[in-house]
PDB file of N, CA and C in Angstrom:
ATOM      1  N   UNK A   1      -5.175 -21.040  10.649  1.00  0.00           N
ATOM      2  CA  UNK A   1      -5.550 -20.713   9.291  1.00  0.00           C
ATOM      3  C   UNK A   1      -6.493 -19.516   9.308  1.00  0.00           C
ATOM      4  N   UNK A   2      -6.275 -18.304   8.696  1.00  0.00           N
ATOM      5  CA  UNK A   2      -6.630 -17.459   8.200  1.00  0.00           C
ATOM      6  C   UNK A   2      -8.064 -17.506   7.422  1.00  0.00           C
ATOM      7  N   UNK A   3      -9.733 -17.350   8.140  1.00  0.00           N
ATOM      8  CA  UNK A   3     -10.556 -17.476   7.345  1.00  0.00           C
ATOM      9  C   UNK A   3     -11.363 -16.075   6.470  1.00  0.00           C
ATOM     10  N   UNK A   4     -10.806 -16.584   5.758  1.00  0.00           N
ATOM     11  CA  UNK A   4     -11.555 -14.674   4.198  1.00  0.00           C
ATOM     12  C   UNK A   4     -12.752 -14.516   4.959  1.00  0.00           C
ATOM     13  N   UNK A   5     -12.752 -12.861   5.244  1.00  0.00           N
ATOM     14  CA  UNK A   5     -14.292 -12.748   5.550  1.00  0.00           C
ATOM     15  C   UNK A   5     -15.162 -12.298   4.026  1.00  0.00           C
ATOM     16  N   UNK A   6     -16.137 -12.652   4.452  1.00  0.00           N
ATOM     17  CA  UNK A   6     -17.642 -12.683   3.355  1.00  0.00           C
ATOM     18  C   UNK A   6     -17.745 -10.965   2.717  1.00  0.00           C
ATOM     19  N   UNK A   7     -17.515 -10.855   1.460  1.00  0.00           N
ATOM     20  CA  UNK A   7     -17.591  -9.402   0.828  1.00  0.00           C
ATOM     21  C   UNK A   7     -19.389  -9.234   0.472  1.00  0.00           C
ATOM     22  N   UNK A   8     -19.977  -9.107   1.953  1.00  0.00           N
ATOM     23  CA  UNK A   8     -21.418  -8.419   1.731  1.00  0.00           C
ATOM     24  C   UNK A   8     -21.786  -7.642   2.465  1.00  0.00           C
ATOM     25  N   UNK A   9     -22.224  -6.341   2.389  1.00  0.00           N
ATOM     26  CA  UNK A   9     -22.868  -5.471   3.576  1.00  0.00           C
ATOM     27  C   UNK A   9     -21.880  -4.897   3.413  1.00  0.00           C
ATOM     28  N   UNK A  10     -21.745  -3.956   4.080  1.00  0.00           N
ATOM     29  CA  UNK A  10     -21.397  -2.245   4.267  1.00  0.00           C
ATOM     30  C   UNK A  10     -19.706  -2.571   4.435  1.00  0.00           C
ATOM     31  N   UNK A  11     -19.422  -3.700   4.817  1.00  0.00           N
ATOM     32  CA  UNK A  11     -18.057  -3.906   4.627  1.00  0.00           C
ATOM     33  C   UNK A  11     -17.106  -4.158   3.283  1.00  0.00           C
ATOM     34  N   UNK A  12     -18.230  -4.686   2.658  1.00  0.00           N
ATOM     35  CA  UNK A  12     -18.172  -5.058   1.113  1.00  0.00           C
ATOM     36  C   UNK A  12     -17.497  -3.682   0.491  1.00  0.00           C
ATOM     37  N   UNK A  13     -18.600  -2.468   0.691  1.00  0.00           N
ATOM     38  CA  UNK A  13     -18.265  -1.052   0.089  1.00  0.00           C
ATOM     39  C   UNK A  13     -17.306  -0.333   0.596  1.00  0.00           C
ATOM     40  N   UNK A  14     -16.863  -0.520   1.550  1.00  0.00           N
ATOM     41  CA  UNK A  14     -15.780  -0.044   2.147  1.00  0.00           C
ATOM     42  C   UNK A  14     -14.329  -0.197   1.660  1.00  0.00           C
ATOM     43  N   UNK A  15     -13.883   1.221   1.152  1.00  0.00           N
ATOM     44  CA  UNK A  15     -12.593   0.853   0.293  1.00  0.00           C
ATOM     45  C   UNK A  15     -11.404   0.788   1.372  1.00  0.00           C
ATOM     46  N   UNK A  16     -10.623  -0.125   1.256  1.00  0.00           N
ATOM     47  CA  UNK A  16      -8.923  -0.489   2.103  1.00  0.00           C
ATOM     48  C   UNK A  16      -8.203   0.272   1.538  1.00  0.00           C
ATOM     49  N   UNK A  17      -7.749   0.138   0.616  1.00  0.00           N
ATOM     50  CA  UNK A  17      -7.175   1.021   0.161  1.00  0.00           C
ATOM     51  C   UNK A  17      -7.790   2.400  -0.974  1.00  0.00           C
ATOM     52  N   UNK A  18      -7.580   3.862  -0.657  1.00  0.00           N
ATOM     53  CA  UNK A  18      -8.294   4.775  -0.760  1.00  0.00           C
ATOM     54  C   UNK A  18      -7.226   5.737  -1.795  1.00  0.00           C
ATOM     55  N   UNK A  19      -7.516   6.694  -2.186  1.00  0.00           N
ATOM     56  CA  UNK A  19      -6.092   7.601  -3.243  1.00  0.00           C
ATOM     57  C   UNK A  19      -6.668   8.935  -2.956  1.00  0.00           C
ATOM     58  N   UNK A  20      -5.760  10.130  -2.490  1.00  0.00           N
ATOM     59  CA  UNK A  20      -6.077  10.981  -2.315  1.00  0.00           C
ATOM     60  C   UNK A  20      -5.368  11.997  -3.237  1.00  0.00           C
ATOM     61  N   UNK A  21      -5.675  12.744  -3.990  1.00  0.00           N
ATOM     62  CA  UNK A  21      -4.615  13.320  -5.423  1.00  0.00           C
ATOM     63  C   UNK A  21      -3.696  14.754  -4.512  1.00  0.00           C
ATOM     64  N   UNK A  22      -4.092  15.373  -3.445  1.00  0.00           N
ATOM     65  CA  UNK A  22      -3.705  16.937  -2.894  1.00  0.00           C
ATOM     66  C   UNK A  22      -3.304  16.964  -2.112  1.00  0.00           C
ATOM     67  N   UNK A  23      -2.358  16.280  -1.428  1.00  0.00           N
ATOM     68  CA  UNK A  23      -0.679  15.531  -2.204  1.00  0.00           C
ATOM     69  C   UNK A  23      -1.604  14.188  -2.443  1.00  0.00           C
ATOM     70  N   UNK A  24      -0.611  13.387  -3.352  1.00  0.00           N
ATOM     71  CA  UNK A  24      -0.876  12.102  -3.765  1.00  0.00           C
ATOM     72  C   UNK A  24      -0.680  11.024  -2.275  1.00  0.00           C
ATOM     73  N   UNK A  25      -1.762  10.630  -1.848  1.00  0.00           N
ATOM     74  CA  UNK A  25      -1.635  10.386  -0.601  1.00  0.00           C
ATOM     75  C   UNK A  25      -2.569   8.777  -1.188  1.00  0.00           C
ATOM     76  N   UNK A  26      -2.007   7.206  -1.287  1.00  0.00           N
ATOM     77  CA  UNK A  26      -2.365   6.318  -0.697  1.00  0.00           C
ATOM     78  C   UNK A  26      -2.450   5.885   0.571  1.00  0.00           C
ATOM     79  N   UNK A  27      -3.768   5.627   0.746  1.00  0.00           N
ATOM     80  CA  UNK A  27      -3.550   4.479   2.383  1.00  0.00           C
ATOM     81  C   UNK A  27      -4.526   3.919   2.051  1.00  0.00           C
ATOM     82  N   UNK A  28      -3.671   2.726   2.819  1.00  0.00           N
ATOM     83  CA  UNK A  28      -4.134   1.342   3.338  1.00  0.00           C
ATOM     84  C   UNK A  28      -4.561   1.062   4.595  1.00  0.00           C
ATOM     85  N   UNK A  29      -5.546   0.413   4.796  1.00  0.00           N
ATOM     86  CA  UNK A  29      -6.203  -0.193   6.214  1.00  0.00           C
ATOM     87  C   UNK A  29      -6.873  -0.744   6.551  1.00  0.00           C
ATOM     88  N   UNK A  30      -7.370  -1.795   7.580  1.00  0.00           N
ATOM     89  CA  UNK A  30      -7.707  -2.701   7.478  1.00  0.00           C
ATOM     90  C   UNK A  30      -7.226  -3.654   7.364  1.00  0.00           C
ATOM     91  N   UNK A  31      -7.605  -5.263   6.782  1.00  0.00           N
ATOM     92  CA  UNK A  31      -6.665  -6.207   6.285  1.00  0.00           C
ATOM     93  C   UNK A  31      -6.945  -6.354   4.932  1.00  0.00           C
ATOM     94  N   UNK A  32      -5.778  -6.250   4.162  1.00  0.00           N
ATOM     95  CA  UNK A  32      -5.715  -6.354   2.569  1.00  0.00           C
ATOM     96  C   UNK A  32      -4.730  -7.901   2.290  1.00  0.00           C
ATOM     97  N   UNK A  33      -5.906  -8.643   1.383  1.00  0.00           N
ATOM     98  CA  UNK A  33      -5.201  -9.650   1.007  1.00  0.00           C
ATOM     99  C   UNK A  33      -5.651  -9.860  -0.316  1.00  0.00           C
ATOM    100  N   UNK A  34      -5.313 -11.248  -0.867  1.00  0.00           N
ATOM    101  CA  UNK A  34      -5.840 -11.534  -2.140  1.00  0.00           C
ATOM    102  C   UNK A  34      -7.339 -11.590  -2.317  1.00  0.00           C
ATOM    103  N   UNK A  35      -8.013 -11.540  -1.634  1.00  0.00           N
ATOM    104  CA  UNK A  35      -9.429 -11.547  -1.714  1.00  0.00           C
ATOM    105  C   UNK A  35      -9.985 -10.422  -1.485  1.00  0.00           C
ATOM    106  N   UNK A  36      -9.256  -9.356  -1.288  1.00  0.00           N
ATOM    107  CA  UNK A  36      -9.381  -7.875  -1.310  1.00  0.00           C
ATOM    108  C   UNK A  36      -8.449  -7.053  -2.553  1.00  0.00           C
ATOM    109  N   UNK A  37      -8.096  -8.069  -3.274  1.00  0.00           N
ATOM    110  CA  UNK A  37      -7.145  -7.582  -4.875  1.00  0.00           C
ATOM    111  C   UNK A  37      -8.425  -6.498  -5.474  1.00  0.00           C
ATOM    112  N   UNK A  38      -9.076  -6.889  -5.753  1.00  0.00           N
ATOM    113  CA  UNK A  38      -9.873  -5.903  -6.797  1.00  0.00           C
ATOM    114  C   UNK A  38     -10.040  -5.083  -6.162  1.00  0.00           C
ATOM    115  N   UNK A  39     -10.487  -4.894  -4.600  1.00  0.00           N
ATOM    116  CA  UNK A  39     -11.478  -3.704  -4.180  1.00  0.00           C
ATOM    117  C   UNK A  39     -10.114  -2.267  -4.577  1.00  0.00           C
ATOM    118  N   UNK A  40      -9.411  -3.020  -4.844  1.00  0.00           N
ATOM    119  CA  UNK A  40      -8.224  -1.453  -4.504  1.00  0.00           C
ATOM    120  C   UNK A  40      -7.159  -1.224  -5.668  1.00  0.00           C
ATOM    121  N   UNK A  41      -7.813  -1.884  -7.078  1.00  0.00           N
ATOM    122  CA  UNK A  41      -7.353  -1.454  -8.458  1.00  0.00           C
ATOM    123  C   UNK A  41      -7.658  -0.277  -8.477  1.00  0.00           C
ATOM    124  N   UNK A  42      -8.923   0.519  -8.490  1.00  0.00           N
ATOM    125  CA  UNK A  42      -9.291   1.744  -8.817  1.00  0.00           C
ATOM    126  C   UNK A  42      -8.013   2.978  -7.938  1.00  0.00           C
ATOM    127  N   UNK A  43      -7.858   2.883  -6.380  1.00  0.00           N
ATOM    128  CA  UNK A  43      -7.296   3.538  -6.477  1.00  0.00           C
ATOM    129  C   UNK A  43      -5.720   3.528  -6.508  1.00  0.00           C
ATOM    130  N   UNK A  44      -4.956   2.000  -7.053  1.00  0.00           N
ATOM    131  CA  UNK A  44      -3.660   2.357  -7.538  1.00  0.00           C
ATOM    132  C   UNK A  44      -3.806   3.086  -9.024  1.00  0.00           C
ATOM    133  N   UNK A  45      -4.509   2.458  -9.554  1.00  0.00           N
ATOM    134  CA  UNK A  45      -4.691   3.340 -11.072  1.00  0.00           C
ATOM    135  C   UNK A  45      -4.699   4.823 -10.867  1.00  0.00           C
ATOM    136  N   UNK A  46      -5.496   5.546 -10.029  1.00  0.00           N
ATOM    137  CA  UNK A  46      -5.376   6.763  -9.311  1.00  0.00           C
ATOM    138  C   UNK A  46      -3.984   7.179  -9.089  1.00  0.00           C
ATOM    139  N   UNK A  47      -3.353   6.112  -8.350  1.00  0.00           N
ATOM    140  CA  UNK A  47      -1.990   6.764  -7.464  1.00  0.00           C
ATOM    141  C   UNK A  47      -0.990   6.606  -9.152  1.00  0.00           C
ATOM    142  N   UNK A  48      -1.026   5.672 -10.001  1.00  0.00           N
ATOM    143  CA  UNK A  48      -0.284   5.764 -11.085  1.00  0.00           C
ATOM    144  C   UNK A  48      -0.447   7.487 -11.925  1.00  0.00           C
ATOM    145  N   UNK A  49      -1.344   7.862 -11.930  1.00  0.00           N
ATOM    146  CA  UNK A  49      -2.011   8.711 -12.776  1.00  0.00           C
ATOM    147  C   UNK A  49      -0.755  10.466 -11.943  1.00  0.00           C
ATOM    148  N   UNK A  50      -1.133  10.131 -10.950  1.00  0.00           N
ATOM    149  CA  UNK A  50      -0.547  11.474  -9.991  1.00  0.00           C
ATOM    150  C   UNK A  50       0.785  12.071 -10.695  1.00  0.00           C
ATOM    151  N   UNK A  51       0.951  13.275 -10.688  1.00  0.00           N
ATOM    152  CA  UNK A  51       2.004  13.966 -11.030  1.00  0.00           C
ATOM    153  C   UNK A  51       2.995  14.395 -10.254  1.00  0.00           C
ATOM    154  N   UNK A  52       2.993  13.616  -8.761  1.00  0.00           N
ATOM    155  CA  UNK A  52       3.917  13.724  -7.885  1.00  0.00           C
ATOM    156  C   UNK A  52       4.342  12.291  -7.330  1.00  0.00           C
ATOM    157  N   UNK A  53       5.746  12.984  -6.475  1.00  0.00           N
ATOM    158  CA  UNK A  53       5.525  11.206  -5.478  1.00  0.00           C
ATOM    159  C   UNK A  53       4.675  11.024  -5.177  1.00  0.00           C
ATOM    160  N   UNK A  54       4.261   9.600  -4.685  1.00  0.00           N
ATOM    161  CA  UNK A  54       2.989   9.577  -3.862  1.00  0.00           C
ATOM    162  C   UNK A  54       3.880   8.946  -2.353  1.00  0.00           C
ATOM    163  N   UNK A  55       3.073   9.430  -1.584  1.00  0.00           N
ATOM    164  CA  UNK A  55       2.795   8.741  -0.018  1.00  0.00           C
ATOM    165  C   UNK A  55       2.206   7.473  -0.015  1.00  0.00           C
ATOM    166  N   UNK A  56       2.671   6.442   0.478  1.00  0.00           N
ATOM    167  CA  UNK A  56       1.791   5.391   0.983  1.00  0.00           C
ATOM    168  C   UNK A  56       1.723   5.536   2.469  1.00  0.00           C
ATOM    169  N   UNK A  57       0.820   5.845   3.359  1.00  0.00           N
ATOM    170  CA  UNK A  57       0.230   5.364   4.161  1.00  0.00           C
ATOM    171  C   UNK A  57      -0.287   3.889   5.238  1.00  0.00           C
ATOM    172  N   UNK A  58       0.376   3.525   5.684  1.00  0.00           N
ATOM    173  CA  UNK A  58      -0.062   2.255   6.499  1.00  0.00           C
ATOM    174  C   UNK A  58      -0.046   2.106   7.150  1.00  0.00           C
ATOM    175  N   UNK A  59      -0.090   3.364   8.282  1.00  0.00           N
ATOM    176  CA  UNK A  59      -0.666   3.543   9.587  1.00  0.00           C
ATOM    177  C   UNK A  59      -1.648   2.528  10.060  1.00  0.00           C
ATOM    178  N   UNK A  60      -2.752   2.524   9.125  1.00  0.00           N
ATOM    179  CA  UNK A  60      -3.962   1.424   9.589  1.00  0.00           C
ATOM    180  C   UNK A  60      -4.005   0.252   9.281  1.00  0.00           C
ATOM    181  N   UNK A  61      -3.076   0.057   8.441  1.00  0.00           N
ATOM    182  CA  UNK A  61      -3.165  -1.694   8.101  1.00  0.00           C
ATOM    183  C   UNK A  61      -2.737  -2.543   8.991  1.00  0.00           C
ATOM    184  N   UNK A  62      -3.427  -3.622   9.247  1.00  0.00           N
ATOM    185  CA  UNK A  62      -3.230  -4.341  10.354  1.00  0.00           C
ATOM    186  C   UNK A  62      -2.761  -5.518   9.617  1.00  0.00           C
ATOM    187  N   UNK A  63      -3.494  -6.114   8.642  1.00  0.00           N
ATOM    188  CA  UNK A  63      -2.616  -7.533   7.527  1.00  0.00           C
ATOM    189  C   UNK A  63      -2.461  -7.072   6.545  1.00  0.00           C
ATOM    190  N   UNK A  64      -1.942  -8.027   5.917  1.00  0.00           N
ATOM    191  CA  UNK A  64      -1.551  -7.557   4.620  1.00  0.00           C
ATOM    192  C   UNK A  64      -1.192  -9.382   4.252  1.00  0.00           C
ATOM    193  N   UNK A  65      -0.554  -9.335   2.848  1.00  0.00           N
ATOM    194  CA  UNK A  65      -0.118 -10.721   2.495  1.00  0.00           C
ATOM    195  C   UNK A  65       0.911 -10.293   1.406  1.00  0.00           C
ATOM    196  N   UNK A  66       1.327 -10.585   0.702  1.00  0.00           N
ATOM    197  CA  UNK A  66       2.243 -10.640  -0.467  1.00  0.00           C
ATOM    198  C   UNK A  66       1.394  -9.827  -1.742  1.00  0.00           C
ATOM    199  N   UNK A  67       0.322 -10.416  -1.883  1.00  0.00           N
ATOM    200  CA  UNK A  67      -0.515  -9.431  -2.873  1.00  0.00           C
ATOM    201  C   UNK A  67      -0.599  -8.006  -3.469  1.00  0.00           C
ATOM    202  N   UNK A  68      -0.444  -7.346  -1.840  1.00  0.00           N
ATOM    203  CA  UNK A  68      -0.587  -5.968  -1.559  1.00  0.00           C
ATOM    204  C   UNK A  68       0.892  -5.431  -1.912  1.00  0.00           C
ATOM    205  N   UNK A  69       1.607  -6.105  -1.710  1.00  0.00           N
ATOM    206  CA  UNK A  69       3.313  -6.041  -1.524  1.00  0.00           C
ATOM    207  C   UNK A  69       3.545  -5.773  -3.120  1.00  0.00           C
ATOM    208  N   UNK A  70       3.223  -6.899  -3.667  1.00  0.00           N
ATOM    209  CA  UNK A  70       3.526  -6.871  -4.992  1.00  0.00           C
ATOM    210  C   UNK A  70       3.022  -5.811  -5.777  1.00  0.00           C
ATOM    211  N   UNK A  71       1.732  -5.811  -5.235  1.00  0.00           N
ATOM    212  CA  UNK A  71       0.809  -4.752  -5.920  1.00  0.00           C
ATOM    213  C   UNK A  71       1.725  -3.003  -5.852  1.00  0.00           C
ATOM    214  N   UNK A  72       1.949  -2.985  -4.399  1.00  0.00           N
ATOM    215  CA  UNK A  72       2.397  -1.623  -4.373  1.00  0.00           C
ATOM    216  C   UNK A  72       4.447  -1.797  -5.168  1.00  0.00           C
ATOM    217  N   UNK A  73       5.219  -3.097  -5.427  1.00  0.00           N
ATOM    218  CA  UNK A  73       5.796  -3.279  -5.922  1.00  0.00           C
ATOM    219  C   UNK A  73       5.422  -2.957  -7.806  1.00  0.00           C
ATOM    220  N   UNK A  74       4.547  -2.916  -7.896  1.00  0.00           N
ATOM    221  CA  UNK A  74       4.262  -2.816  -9.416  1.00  0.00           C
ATOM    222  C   UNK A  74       3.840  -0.819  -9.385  1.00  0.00           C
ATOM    223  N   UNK A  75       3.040  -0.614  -8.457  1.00  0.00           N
ATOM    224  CA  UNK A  75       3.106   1.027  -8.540  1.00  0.00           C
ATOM    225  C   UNK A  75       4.337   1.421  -8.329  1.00  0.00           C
ATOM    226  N   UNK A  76       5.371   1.256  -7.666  1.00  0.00           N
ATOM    227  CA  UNK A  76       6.880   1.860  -6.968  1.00  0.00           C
ATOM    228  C   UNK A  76       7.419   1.734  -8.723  1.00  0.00           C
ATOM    229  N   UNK A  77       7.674   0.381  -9.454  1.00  0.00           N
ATOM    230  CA  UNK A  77       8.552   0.622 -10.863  1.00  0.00           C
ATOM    231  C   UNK A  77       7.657   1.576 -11.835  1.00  0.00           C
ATOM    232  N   UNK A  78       6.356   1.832 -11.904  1.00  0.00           N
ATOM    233  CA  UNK A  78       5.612   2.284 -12.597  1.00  0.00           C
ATOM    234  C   UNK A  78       6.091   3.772 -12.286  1.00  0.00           C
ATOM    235  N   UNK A  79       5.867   4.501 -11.111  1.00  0.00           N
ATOM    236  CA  UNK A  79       5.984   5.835 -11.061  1.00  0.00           C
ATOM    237  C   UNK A  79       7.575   5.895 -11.379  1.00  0.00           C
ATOM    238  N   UNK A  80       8.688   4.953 -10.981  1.00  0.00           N
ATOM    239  CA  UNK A  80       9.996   5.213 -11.323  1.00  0.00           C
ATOM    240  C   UNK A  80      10.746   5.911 -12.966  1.00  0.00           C
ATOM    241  N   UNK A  81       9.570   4.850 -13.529  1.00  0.00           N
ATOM    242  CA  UNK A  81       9.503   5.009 -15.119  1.00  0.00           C
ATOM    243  C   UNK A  81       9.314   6.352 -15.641  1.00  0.00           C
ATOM    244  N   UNK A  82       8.426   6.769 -14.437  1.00  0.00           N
ATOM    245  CA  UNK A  82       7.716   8.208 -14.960  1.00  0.00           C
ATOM    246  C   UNK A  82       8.370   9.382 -14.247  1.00  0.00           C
ATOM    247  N   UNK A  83       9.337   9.046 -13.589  1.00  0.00           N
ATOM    248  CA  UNK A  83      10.238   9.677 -12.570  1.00  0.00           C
ATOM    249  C   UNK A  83       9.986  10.192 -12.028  1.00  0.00           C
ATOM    250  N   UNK A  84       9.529   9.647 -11.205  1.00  0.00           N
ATOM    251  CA  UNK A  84       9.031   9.763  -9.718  1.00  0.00           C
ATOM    252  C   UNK A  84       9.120   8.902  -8.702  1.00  0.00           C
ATOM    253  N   UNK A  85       8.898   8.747  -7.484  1.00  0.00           N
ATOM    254  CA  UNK A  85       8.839   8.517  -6.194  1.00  0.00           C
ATOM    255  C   UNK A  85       8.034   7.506  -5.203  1.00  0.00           C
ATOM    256  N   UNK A  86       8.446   6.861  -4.496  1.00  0.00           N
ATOM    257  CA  UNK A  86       7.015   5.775  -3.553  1.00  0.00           C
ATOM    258  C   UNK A  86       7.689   5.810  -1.783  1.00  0.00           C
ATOM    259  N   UNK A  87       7.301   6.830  -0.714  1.00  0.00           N
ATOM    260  CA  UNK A  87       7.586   6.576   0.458  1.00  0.00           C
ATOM    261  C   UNK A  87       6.361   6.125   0.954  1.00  0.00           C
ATOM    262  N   UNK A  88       7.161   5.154   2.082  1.00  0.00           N
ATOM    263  CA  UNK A  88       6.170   4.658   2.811  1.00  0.00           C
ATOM    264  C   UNK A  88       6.261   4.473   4.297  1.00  0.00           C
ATOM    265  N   UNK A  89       5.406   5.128   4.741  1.00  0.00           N
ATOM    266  CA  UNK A  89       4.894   5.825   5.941  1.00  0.00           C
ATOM    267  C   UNK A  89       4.152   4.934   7.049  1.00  0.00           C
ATOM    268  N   UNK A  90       4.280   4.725   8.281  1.00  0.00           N
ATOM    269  CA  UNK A  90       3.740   4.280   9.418  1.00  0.00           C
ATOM    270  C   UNK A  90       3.339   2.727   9.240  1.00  0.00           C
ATOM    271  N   UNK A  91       4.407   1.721   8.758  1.00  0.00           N
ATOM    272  CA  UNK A  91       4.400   0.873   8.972  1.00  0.00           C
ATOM    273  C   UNK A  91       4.506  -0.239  10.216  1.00  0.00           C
ATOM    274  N   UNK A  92       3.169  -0.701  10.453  1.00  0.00           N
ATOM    275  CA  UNK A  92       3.664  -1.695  11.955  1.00  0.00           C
ATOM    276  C   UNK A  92       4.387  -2.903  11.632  1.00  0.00           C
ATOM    277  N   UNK A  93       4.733  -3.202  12.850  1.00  0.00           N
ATOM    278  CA  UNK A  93       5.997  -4.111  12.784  1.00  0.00           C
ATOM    279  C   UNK A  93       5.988  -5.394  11.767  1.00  0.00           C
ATOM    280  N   UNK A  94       4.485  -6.059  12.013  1.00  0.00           N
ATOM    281  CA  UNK A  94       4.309  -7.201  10.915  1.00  0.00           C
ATOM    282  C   UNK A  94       3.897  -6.781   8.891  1.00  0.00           C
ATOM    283  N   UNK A  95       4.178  -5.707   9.118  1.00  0.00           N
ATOM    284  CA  UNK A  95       3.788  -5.017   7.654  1.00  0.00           C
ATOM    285  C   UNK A  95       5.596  -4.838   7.406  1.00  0.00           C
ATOM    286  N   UNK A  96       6.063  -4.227   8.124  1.00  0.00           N
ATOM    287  CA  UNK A  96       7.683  -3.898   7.857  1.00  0.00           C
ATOM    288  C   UNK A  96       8.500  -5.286   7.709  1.00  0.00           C
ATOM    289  N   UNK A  97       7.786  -6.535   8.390  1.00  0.00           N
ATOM    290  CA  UNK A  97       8.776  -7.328   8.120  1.00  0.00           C
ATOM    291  C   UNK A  97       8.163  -8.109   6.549  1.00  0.00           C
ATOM    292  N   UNK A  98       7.071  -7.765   6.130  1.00  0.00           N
ATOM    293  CA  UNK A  98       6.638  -8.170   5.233  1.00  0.00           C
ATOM    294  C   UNK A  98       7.103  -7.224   3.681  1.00  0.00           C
ATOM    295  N   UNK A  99       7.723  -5.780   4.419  1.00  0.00           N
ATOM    296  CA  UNK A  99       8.134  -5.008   3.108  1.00  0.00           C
ATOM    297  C   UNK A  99       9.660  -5.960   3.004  1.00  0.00           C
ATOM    298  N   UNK A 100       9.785  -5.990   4.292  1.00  0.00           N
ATOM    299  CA  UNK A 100      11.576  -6.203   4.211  1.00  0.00           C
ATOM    300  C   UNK A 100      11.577  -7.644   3.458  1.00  0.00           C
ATOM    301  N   UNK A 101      10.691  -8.513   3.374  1.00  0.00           N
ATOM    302  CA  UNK A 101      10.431 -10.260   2.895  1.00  0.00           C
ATOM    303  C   UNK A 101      10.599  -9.902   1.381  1.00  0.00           C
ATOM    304  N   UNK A 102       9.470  -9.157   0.885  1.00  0.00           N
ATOM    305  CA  UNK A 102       9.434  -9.198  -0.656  1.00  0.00           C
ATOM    306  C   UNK A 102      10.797  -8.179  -0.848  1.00  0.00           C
ATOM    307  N   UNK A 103      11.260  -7.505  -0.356  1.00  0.00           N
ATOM    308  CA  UNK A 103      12.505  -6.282  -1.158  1.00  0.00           C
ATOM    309  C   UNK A 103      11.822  -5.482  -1.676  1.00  0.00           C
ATOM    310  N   UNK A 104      10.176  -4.900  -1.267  1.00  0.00           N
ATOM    311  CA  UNK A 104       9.911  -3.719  -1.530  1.00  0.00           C
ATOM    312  C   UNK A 104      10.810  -2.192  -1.337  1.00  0.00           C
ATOM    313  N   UNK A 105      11.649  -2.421   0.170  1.00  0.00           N
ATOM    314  CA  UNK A 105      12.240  -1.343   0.106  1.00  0.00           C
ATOM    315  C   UNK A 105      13.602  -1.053  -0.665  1.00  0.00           C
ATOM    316  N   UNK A 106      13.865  -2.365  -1.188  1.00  0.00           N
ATOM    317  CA  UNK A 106      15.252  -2.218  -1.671  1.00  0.00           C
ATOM    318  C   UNK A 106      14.810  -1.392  -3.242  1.00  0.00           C
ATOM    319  N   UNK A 107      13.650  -1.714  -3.427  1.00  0.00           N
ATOM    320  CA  UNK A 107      13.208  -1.041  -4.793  1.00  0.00           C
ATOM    321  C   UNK A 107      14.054   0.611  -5.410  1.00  0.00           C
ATOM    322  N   UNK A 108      14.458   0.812  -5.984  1.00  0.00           N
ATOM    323  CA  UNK A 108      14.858   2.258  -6.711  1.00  0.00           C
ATOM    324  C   UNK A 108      13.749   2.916  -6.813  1.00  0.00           C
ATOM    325  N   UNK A 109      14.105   4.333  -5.778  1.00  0.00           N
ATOM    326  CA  UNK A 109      13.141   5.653  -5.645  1.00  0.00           C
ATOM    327  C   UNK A 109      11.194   5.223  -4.921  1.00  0.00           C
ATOM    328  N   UNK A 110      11.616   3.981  -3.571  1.00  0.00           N
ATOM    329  CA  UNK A 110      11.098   3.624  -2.934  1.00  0.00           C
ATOM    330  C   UNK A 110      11.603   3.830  -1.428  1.00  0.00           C
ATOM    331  N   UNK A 111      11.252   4.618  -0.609  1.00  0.00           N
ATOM    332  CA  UNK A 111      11.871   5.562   0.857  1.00  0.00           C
ATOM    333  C   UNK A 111      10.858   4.596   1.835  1.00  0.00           C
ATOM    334  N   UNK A 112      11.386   3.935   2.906  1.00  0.00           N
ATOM    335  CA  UNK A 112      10.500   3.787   3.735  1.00  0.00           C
ATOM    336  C   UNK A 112      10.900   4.939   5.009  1.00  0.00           C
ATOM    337  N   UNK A 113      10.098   5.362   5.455  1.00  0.00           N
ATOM    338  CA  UNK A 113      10.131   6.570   6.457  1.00  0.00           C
ATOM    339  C   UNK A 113       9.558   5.367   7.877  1.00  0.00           C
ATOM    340  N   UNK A 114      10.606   5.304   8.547  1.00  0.00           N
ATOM    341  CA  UNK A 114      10.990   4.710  10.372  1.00  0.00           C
ATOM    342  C   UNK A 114       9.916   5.211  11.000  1.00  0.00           C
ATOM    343  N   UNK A 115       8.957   4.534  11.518  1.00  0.00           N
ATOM    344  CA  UNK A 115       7.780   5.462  12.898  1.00  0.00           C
ATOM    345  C   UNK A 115       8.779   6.063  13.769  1.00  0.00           C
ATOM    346  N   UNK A 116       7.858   6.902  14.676  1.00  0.00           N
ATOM    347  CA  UNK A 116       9.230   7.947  15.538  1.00  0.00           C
ATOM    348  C   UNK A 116       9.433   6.657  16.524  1.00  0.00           C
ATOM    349  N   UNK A 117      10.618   6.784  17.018  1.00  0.00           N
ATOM    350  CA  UNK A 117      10.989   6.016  18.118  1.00  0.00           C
ATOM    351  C   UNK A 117      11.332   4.536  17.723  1.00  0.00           C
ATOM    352  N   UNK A 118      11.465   4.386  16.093  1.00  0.00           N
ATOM    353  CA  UNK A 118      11.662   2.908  15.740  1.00  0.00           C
ATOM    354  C   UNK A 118      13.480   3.375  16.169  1.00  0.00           C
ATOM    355  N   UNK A 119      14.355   2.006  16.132  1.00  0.00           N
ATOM    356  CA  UNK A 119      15.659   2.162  16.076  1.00  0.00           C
ATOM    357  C   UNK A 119      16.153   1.942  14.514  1.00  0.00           C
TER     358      UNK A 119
END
C-alpha cells in the first residue's frame, strides 16, 4: 500500500507539474496522484490557455495514478475543441502502460511520441 506523503516544507511548494508558454511545454515529475490534484490546476489552466499544441513531458514522472490520466484526458478534448493538439513525450514504461489503461492515446489529436529505442 502506497503511503501519501505529508504536503509540508519545501516539498509542499514544489510544483509536479509546471507550464511553460515558448513552446507550450507541460511536464510532469515526480509522483502525481490524487493528493497532488490541486498542486497542478494552475498549470493545466495555463496549458488550456496556449495558442499552440502543447507538449507533455514525462520524462520525470516516476508515478502517476488515474487522476493525472484523466486530468491530462480532459486537457487533450479541451485543446481538440479549440483545434489543436496533445503529444506526449518520454514516457516510462509504468506511465505508458497507464496511458495505454485509460485510452489516453486513443484520444483524437493526442500523439504519443516512442522514447528512442522503444520497439
Amino acid at each position: 500500500m502506497r503511503v501519501p506523503r505529508p504536503l509540508t516544507g519545501p516539498v509542499a511548494c514544489a510544483a509536479l507539474v509546471r507550464f511553460e508558454n515558448c513552446p507550450a511545454l507541460l511536464s510532469c515529475s515526480g509522483d502525481e496522484d490524487r493528493t497532488t490534484q490541486s498542486l497542478r490546476r494552475r498549470a493545466l489552466s495555463q496549458a488550456l490557455a496556449a495558442p499552440t499544441d502543447l507538449t507533455v513531458d514525462l520524462s520525470d514522472l516516476g508515478f502517476a495514478d488515474t487522476s493525472l490520466m484523466l486530468d491530462l484526458m480532459m486537457v487533450a478534448a479541451r485543446l481538440r475543441q479549440a483545434g489543436r493538439g496533445m503529444r506526449l513525450h518520454g514516457a516510462q514504461p509504468q506511465i505508458q502502460r497507464l496511458i495505454e489503461l485509460v485510452g489516453l492515446h486513443r484520444l483524437p489529436g493526442v500523439v504519443v511520441v516512442a522514447p528512442a529505442g522503444a520497439a
